[in-house]
C-alpha atoms as a PDB file:
ATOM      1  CA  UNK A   1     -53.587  86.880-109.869  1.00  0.00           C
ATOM      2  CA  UNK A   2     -55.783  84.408-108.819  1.00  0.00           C
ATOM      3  CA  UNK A   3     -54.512  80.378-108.130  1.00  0.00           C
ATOM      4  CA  UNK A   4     -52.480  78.730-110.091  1.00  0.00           C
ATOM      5  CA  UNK A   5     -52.983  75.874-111.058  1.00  0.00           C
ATOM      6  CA  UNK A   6     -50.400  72.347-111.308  1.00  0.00           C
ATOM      7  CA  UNK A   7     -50.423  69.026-110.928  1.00  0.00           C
ATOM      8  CA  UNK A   8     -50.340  66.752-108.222  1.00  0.00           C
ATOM      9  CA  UNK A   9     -48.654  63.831-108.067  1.00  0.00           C
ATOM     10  CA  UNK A  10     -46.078  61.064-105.932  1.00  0.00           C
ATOM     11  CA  UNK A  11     -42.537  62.717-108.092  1.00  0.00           C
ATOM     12  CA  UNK A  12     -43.219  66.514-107.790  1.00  0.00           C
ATOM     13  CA  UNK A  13     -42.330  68.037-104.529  1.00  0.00           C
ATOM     14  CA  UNK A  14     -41.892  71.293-102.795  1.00  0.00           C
ATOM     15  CA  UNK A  15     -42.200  75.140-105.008  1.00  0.00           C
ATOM     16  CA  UNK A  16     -40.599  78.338-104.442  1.00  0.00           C
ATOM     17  CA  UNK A  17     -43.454  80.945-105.540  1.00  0.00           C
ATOM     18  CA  UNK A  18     -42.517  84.500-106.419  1.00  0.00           C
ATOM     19  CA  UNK A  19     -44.636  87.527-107.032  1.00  0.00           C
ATOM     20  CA  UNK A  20     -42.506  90.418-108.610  1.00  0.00           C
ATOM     21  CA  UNK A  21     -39.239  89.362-106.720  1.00  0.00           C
ATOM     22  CA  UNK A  22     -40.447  88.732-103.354  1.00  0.00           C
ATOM     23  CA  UNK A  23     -40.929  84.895-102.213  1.00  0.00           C
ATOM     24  CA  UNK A  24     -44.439  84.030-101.258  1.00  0.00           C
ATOM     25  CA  UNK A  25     -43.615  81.063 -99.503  1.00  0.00           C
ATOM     26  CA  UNK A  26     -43.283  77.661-100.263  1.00  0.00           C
ATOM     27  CA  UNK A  27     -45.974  74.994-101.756  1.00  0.00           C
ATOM     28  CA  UNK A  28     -45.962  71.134-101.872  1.00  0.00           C
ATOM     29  CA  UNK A  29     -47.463  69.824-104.773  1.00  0.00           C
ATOM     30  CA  UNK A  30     -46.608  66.071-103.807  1.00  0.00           C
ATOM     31  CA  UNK A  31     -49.752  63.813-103.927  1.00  0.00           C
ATOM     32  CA  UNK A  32     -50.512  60.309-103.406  1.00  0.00           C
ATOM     33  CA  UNK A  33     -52.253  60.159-106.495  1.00  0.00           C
ATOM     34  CA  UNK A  34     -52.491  62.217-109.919  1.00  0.00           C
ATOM     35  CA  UNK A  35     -54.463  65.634-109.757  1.00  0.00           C
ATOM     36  CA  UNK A  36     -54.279  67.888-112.780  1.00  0.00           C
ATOM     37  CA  UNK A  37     -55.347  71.718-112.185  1.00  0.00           C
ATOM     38  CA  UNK A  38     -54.989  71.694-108.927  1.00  0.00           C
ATOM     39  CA  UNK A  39     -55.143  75.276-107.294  1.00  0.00           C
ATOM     40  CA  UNK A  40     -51.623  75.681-105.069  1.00  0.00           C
ATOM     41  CA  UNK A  41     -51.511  79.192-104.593  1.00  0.00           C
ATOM     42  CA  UNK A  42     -53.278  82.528-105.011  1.00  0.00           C
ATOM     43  CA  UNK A  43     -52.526  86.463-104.303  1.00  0.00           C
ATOM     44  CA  UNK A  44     -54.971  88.991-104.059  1.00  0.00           C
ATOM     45  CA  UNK A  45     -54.693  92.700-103.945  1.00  0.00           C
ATOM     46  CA  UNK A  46     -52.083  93.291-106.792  1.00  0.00           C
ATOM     47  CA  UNK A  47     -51.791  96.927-108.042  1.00  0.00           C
ATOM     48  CA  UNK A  48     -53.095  97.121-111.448  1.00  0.00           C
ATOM     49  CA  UNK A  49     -50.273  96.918-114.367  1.00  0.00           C
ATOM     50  CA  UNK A  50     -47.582  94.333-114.808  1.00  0.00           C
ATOM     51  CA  UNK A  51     -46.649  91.589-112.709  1.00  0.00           C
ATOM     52  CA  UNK A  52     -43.629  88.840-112.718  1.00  0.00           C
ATOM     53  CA  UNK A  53     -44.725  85.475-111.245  1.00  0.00           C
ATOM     54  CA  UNK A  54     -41.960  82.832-111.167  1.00  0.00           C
ATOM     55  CA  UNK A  55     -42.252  79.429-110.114  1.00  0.00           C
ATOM     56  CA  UNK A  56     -38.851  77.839-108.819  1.00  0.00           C
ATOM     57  CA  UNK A  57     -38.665  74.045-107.980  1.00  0.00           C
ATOM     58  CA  UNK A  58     -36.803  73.458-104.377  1.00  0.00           C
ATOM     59  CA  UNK A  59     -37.638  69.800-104.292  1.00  0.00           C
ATOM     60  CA  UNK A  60     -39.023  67.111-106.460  1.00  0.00           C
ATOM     61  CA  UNK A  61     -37.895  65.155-109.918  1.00  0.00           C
ATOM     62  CA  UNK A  62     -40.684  67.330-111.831  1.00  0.00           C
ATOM     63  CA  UNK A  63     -42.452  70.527-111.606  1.00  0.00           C
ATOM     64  CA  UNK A  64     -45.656  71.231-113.295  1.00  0.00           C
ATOM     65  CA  UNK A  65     -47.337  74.189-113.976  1.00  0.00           C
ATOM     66  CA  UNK A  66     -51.067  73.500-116.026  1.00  0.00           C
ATOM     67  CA  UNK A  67     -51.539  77.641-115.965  1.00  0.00           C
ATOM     68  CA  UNK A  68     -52.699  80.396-114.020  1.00  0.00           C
ATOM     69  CA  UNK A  69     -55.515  83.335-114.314  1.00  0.00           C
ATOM     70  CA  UNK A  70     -55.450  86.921-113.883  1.00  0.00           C
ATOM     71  CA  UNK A  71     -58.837  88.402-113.069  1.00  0.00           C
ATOM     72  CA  UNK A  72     -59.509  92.169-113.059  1.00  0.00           C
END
């Protein structure tokens, strides 16, 4: 799973990210101004097969996700 991808900006705030149940930390997508696709977090090294990825907002008004890509 490579980054995923969300938008910046002054009302979101701080993300939980998850990776098949196990936190992978926290992320702030705050931003003084507007940023769309913005890369906040990647994972390498994944077993081949199928993944969960959950996004979990901890802090903000909004929380944005534009996408994400899986690459072989």
């Amino acid at each position: 799973m490579r980054p995923r991808r969300s938008t910046r900006r002054p009302d979101q705030g701080s993300v939980e990210v998850f990776v098949d149940g196990a936190s992978q930390g926290s992320v702030d997508t705050t931003a003084t101004t507007r940023q769309v696709q913005a890369e906040i977090f990647g994972v390498e090294g994944l077993t081949a097969g199928e993944h969960t990825a959950q996004i979990v907002k901890r802090r903000a008004q909004y929380t944005t996700l534009d996408g994400f890509r899986v690459t072989d």
